[in-house]
C-alpha atoms as a PDB file:
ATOM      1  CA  UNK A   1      14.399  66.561  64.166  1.00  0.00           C
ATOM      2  CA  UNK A   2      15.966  67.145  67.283  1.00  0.00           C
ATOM      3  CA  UNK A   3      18.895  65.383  68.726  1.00  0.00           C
ATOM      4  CA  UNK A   4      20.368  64.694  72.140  1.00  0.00           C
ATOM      5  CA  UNK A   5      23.499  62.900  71.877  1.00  0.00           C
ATOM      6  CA  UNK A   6      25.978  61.883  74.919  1.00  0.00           C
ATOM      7  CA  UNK A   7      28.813  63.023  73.027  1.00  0.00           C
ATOM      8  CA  UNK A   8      31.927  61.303  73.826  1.00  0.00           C
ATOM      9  CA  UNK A   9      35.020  61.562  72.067  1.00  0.00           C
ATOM     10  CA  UNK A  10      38.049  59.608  72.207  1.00  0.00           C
ATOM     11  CA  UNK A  11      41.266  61.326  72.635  1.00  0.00           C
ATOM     12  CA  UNK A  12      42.895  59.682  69.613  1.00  0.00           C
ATOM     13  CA  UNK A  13      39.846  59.786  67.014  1.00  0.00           C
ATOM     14  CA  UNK A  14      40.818  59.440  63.496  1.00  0.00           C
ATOM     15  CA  UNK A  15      40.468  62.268  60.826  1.00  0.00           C
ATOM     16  CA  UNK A  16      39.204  60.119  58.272  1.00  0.00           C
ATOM     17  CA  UNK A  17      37.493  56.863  57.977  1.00  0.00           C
ATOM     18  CA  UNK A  18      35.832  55.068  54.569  1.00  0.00           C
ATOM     19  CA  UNK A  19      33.081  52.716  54.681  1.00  0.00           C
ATOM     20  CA  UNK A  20      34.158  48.887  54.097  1.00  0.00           C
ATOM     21  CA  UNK A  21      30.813  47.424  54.858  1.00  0.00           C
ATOM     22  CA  UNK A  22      27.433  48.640  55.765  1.00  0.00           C
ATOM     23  CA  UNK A  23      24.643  46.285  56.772  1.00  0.00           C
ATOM     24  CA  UNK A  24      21.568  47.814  57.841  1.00  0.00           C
ATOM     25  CA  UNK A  25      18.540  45.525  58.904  1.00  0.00           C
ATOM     26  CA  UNK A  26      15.216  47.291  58.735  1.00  0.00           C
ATOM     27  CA  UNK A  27      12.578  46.307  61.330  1.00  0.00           C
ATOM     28  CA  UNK A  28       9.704  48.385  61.838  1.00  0.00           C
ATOM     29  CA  UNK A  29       8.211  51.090  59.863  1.00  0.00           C
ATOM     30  CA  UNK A  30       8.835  54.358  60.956  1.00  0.00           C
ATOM     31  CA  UNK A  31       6.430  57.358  59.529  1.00  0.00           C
ATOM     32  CA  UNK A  32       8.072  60.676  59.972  1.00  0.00           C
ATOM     33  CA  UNK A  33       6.429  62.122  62.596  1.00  0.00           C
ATOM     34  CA  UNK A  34       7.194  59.680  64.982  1.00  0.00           C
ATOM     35  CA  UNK A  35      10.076  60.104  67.228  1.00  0.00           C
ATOM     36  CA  UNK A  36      13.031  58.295  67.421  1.00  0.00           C
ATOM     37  CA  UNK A  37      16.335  57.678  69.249  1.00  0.00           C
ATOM     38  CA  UNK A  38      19.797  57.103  67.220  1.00  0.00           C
ATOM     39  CA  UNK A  39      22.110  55.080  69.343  1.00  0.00           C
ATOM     40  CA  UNK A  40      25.908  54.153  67.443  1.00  0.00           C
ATOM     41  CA  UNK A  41      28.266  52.158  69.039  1.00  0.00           C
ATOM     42  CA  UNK A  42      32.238  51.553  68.456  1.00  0.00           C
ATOM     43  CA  UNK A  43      32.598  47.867  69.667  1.00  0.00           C
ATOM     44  CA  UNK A  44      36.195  47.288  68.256  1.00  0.00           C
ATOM     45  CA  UNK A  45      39.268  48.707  66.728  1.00  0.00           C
ATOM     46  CA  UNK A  46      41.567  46.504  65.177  1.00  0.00           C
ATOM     47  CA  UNK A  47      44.877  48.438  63.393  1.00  0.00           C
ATOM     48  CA  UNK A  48      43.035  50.724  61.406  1.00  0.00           C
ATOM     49  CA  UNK A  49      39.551  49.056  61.146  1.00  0.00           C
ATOM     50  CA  UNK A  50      36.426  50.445  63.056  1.00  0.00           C
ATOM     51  CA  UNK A  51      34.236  47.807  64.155  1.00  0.00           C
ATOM     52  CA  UNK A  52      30.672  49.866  64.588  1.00  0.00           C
ATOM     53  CA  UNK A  53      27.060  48.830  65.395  1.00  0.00           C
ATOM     54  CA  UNK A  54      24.126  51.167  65.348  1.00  0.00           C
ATOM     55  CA  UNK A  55      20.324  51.032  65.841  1.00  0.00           C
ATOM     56  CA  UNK A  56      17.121  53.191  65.659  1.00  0.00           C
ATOM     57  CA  UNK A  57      14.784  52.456  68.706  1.00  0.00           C
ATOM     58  CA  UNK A  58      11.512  54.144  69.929  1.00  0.00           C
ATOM     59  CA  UNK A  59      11.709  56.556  73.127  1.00  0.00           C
ATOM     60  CA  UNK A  60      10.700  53.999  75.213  1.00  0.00           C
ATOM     61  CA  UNK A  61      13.230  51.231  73.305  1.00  0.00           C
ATOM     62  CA  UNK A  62      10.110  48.966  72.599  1.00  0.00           C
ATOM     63  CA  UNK A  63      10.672  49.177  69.381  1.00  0.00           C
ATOM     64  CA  UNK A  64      13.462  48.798  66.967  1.00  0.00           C
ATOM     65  CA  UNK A  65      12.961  49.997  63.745  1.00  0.00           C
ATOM     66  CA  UNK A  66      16.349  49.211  62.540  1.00  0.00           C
ATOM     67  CA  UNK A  67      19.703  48.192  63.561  1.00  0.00           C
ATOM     68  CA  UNK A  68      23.114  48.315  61.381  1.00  0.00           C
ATOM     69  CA  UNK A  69      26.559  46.781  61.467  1.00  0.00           C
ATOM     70  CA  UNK A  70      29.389  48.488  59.823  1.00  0.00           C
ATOM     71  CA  UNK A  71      33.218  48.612  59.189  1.00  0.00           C
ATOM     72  CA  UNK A  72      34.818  51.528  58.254  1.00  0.00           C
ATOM     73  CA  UNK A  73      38.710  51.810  57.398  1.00  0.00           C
ATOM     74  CA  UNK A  74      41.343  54.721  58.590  1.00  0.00           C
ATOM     75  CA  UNK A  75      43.489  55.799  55.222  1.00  0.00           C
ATOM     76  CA  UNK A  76      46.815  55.030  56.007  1.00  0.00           C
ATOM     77  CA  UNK A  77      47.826  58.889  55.478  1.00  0.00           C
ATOM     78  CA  UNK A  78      45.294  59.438  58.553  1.00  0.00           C
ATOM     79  CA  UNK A  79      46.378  56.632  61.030  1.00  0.00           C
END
């Protein structure tokens, strides 16, 4: 597994977040020698909910082999 990420990070991250909801949506097969591409998303913050979408393409992005849709919640003690 290798990984190449464009790593940006948000001067105000939170230290903690739980999961509230996970949704994942499974498309395609995906054998494990094939390679993939991990793209995650933060589409929303409201107060101290995350609003998150992620997906698992192909290189090329022809395929999608799955996508998700989560919310995850800061702890009070951490916002």
């Amino acid at each position: 597994l290798q990984l190449h990420l464009p790593l940006h990070i948000p001067v105000n991250r939170p230290k903690m977040a739980v999961t509230a909801n996970l949704n994942i949506n499974f498309r395609h097969p995906l054998s494990p020698q094939t390679k993939f591409i991990i793209q995650a998303f933060l589409r929303r913050r409201e107060g101290r909910k995350l609003f998150l979408e992620a997906r698992v393409t192909s290189p090329d992005e022809r395929i999608v082999y799955c996508e998700a849709s989560s919310i995850f919640v800061i702890p009070k003690q951490y916002a």
